[in-house]
Protein backbone atom coordinates (compact mmCIF):
# COMPACT_ATOMS: atom_id res chain seq x y z
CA UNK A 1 37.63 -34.05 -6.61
CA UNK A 2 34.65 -36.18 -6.38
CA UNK A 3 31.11 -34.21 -5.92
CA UNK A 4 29.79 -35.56 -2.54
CA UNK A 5 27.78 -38.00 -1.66
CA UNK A 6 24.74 -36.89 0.46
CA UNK A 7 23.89 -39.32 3.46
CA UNK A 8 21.34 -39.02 5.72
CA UNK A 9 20.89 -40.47 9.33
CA UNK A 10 18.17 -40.41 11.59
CA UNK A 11 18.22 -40.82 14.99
CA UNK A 12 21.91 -38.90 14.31
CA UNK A 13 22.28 -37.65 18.19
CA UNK A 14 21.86 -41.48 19.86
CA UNK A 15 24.64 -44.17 20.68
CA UNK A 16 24.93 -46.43 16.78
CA UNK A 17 25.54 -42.42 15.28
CA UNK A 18 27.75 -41.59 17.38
CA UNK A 19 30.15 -44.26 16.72
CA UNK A 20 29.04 -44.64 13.05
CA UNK A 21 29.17 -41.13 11.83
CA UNK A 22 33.11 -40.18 12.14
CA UNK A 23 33.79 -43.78 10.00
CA UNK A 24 31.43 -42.33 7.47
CA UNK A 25 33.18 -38.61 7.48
CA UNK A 26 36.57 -40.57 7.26
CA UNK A 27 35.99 -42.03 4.64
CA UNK A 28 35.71 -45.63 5.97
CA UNK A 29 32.27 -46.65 4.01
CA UNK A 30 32.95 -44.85 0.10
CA UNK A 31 36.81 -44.24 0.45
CA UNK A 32 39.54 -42.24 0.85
CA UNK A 33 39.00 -40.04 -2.39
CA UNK A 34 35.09 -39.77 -1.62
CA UNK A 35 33.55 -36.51 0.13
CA UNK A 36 30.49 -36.81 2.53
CA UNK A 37 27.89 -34.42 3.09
CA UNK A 38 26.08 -34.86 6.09
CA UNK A 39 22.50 -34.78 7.00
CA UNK A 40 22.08 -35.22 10.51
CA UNK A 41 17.96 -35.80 12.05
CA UNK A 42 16.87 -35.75 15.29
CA UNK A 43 13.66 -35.17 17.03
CA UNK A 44 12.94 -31.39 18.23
CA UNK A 45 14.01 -32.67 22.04
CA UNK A 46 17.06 -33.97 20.61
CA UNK A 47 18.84 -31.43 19.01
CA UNK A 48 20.84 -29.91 21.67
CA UNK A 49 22.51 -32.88 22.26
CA UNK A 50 23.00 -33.43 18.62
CA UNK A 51 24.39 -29.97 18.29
CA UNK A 52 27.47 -31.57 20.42
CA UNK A 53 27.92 -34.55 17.64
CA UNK A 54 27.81 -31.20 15.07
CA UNK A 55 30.33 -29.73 16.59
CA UNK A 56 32.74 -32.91 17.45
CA UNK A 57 32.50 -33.44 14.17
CA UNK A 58 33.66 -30.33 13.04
CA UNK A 59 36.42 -30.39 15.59
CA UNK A 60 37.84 -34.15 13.53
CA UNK A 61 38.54 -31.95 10.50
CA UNK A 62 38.18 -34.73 8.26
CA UNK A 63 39.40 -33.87 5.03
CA UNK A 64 36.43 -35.62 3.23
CA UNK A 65 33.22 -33.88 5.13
CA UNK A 66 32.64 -31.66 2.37
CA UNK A 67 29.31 -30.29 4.56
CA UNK A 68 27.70 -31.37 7.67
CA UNK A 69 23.96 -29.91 8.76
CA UNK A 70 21.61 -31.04 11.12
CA UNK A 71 17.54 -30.51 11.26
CA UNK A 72 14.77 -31.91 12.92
CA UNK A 73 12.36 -31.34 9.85
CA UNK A 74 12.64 -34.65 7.80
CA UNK A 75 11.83 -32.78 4.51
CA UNK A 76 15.13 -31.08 4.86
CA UNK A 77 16.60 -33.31 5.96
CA UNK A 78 16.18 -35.69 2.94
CA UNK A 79 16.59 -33.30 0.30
CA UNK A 80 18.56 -34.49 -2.86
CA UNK A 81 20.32 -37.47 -0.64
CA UNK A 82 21.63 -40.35 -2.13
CA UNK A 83 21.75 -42.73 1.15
CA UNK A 84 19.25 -42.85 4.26
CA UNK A 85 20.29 -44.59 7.30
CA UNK A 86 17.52 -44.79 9.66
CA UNK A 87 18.75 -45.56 12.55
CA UNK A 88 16.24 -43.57 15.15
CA UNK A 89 13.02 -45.57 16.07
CA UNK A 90 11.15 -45.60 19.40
CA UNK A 91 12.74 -47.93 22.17
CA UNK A 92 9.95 -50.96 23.97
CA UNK A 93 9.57 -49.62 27.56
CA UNK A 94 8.56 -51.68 30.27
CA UNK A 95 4.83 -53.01 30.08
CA UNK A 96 4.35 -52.39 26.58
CA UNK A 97 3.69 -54.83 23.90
CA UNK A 98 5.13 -55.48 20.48
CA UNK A 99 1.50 -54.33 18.88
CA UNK A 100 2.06 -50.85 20.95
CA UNK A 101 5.25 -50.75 20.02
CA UNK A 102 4.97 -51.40 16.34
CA UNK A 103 2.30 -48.95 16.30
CA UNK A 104 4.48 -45.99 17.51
CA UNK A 105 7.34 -46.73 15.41
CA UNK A 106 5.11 -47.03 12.33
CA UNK A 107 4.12 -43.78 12.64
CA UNK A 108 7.41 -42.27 13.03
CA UNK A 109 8.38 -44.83 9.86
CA UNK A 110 5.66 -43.75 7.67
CA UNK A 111 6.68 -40.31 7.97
CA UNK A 112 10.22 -40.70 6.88
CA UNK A 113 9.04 -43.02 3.69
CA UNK A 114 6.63 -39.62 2.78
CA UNK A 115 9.49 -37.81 3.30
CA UNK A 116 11.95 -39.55 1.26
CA UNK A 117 9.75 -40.19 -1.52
CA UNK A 118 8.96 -36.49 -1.54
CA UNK A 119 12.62 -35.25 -1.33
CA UNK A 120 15.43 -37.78 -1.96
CA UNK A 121 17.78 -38.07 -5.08
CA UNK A 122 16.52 -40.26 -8.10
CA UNK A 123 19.13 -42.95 -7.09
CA UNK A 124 18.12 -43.07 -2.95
CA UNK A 125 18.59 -46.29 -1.35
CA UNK A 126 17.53 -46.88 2.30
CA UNK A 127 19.21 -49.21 5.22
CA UNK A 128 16.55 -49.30 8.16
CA UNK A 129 18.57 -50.30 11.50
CA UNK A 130 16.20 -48.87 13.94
CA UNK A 131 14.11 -51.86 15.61
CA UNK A 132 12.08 -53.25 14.52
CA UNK A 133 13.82 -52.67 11.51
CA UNK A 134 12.37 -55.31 9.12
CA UNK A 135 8.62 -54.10 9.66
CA UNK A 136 10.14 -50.44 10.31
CA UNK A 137 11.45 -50.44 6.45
CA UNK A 138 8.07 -52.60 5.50
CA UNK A 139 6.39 -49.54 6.62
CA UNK A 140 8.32 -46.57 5.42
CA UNK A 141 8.71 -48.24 1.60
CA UNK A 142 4.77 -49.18 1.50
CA UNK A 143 4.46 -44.96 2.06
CA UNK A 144 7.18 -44.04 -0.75
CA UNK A 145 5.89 -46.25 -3.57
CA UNK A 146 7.74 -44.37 -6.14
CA UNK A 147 10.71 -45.63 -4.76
CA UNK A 148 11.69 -49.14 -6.51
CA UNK A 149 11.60 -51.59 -3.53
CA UNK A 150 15.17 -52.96 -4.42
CA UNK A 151 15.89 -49.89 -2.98
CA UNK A 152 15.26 -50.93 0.68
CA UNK A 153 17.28 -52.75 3.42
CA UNK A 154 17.02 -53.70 6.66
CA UNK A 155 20.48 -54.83 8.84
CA UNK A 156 21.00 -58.50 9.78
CA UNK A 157 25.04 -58.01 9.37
CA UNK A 158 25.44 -57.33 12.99
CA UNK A 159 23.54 -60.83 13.69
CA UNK A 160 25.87 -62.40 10.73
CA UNK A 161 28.55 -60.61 12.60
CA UNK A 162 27.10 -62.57 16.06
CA UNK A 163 27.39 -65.56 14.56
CA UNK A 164 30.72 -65.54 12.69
CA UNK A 165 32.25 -64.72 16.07
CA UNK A 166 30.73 -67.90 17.94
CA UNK A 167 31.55 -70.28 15.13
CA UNK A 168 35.27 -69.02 15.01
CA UNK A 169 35.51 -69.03 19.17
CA UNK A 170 33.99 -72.83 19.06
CA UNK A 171 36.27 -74.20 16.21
CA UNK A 172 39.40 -72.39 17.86
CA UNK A 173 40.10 -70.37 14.87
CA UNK A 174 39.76 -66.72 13.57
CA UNK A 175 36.07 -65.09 12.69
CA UNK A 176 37.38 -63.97 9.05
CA UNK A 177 37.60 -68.07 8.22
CA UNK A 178 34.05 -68.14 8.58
CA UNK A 179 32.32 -67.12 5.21
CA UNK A 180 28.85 -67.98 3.74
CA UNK A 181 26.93 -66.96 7.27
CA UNK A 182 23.51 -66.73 6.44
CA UNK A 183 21.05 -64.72 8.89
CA UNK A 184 17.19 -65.61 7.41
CA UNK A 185 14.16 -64.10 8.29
CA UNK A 186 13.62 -61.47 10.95
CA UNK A 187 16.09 -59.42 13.20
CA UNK A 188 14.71 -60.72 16.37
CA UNK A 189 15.18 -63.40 18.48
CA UNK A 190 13.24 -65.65 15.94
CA UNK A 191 16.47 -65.20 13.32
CA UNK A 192 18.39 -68.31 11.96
CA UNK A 193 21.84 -67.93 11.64
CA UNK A 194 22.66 -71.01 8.77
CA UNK A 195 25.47 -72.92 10.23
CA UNK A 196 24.85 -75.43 7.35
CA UNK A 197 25.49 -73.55 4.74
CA UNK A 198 28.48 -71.83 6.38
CA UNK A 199 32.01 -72.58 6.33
CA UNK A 200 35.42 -72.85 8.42
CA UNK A 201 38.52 -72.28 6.67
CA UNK A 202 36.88 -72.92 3.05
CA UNK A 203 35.30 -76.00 4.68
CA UNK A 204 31.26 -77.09 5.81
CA UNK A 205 30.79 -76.12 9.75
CA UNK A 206 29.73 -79.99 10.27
CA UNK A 207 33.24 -80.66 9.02
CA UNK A 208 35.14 -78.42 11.56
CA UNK A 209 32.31 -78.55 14.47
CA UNK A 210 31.33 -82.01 15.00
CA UNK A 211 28.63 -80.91 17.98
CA UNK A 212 25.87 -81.11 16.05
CA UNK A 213 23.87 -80.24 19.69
CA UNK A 214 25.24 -77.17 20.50
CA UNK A 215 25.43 -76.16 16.45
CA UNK A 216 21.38 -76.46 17.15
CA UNK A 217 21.00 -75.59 20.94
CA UNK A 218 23.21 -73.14 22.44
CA UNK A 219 24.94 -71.73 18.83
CA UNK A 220 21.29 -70.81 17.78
CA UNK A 221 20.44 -69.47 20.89
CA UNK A 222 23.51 -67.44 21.81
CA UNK A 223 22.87 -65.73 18.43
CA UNK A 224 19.78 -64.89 18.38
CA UNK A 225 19.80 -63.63 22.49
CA UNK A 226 23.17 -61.41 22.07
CA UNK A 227 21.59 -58.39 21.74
CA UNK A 228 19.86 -59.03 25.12
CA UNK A 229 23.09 -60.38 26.42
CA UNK A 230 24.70 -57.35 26.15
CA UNK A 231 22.13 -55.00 27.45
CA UNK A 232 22.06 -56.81 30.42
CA UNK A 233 25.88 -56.71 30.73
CA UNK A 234 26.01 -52.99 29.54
CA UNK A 235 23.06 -51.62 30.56
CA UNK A 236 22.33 -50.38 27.15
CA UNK A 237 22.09 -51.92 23.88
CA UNK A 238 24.44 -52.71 21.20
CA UNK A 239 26.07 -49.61 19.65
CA UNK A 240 29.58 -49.98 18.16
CA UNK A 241 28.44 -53.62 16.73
CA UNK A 242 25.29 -52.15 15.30
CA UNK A 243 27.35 -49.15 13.81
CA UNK A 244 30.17 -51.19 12.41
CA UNK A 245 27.27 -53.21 11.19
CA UNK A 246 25.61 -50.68 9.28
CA UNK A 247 28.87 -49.83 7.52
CA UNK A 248 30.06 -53.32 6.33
CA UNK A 249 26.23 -53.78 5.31
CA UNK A 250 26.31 -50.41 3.14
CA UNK A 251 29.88 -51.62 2.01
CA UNK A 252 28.50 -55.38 1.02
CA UNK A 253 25.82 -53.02 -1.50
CA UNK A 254 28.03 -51.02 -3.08
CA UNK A 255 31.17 -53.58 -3.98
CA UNK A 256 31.33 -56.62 -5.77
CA UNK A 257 31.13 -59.61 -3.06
CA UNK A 258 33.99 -61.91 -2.81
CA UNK A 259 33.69 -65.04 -5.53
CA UNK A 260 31.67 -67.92 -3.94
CA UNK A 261 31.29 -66.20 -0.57
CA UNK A 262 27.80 -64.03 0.56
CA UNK A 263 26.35 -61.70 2.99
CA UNK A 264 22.75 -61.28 4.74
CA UNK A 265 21.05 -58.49 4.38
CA UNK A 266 17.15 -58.15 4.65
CA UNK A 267 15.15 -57.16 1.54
CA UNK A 268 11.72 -57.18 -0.32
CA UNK A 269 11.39 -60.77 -0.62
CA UNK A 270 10.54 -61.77 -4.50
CA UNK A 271 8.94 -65.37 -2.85
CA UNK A 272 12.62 -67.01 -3.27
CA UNK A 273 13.01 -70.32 -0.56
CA UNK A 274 9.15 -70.11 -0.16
CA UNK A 275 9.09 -66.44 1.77
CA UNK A 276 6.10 -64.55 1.10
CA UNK A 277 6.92 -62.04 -1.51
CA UNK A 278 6.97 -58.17 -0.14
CA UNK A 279 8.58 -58.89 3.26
CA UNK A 280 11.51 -57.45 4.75
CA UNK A 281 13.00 -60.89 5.08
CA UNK A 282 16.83 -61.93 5.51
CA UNK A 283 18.50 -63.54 2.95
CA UNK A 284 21.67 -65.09 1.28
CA UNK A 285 22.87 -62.11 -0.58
CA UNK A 286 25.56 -61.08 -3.26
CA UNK A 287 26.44 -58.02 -5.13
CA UNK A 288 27.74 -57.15 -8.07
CA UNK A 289 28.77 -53.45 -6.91
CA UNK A 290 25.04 -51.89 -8.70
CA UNK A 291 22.74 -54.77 -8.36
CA UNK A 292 21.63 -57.59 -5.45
CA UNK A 293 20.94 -60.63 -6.09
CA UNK A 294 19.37 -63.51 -3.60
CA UNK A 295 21.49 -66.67 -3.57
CA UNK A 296 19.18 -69.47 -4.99
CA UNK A 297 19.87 -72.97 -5.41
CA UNK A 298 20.48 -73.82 -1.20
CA UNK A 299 19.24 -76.78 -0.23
CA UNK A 300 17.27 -76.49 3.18
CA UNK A 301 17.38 -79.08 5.38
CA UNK A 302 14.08 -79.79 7.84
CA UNK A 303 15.62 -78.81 10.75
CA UNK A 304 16.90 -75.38 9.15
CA UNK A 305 12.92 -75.34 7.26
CA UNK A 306 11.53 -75.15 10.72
CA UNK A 307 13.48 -71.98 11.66
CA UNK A 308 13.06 -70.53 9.01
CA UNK A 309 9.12 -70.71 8.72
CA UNK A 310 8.98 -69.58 12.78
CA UNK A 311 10.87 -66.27 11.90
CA UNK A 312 9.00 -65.50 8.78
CA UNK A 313 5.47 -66.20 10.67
CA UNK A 314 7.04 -63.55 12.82
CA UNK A 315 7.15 -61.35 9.95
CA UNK A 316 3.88 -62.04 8.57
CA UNK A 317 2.29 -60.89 12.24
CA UNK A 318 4.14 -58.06 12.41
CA UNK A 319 3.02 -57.10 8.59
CA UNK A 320 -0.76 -58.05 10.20
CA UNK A 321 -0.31 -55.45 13.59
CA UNK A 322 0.89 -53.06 11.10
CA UNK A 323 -1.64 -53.35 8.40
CA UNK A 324 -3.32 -50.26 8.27
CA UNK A 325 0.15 -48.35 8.49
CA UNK A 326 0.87 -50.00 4.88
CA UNK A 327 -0.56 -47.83 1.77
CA UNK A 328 -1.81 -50.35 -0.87
């Protein structure tokens, strides 16, 4: 058998983990011949609830959970791992503002980049989902700088996800016609979602969806305000979507992507389409199965220009509230 592949995940006891971590023990993200061992994080307050997720776990029997631990020290908690899903980060409560809010999550961020620099295996790679995860993963790779920064991800699959779904529901067809979905910039409700460079059954969205108004209006919109669509539906925010998320985004890394098709994922920008190089910024992405590459050669129409420079202005002022979270 195959030694194990160590995965951490932060934030382990909360609502994403608990629907994402029994598809990693089965063997839904590396395989059926792949065993896991476990890392589960929490904060101090959180580990008796997080004891419970230890112990359903346990109760699965999954053949492929080689080992399963859980900590609330991060140095632990890191050691010799191979993957590190953060997906714990501070929630925004009522009267606070994004600068306040940064501020408290960059602390808990930088602490996990020391950490993983410090601790992790030689071949660590990172997926940041906890929000705001683009400037959340800015932070923790500026304070792990031994780390190569193709090493670091933030998740804009569950938007991709978002958007497949609306294009298939308004062209009356099925969400896996819809390839080439491009999310740019930020995971917030500045994101683009690309209908332009997406297609329906093989062909261009303007092809299949002749409403070039809603394709602009509500599409754009609906996208970008899900997440607060379904918190105020649920009462909570998105869990099995992020989760499921996180998995096809680890999956997209690690295996060849299909040919002619791509995925979004956010990454260290290298100043491809004009975004300023070192932000966490969204992009057209494909995969070999070892190495990511950004899709180059799109053309970018004015109207999809526009978007895209309001989401990455986003990023810059986060990366400016932030500043003095960032080692140089």
């Amino acid at each position: 058998m195959k030694p194990p592949i160590h995965i951490a995940v932060t934030g382990a006891a909360g609502q994403i983990a608990y629907s994402l971590l029994p598809r990693i023990a089965a063997g839904n993200l590396f395989g059926p011949d792949q065993p896991i061992s476990l890392r589960l994080i929490e904060i101090t307050s959180a580990l008796k609830p997080l004891e419970g997720v230890l112990m359903e776990l346990q109760d699965c029997a999954f053949p492929l959970l080689d080992s399963i631990a859980m900590t609330d020290n991060l140095d632990e908690g890191f050691r010799d791992v191979n993957w590190a899903v953060l997906l714990g980060s501070s929630p925004r409560k009522a009267g606070m503002e994004r600068k306040d809010l940064l501020g408290i999550n960059g602390k808990i961020f930088i602490g996990q980049g020391l950490a993983i620099q410090k601790n992790a295996a030689s071949d660590i790679r990172v997926l940041v989902v906890g929000n705001p995860c683009n400037t959340n993963c800015l932070i923790a790779m500026s304070n792990a700088k031994d780390i190569p920064k193709d090493r670091w991800f933030s998740m804009t699959r569950l938007d991709e996800n978002r958007a497949k779904s609306q294009l298939a529901a308004k062209a009356g067809t099925h969400c896996r016609d819809v390839t080439n979905m491009t999310i740019w910039g930020n995971h917030s409700a500045t994101l683009y979602p690309d209908f332009q460079h997406a297609k329906i059954g093989g062909r261009p969205t303007s092809e299949v969806i002749s409403d070039s108004e809603w394709l602009k209006g509500d599409f754009v919109k609906t996208v970008q305000q899900r997440g607060a669509a379904v918190i105020q539906a649920r009462g909570l925010s998105s869990a099995k979507s992020a989760a499921h998320g996180a998995l096809e985004t680890i999956r997209s890394l690690i295996e060849p992507t299909a040919v002619g098709d791509w995925y979004s994922v956010s990454l260290c920008s290298d100043g491809s389409y004009g975004v300023e190089q070192g932000l966490i910024s969204s992009f057209p992405i494909r995969s070999n199965g070892s190495k990511m590459e950004i899709v180059q050669g799109l053309e970018i129409d004015p109207f999809s220009q526009s978007k895209i420079d309001m989401t990455v202005n986003e990023l810059k002022e986060e990366r400016s509230l932030v500043a003095e979270l960032l080692k140089s």
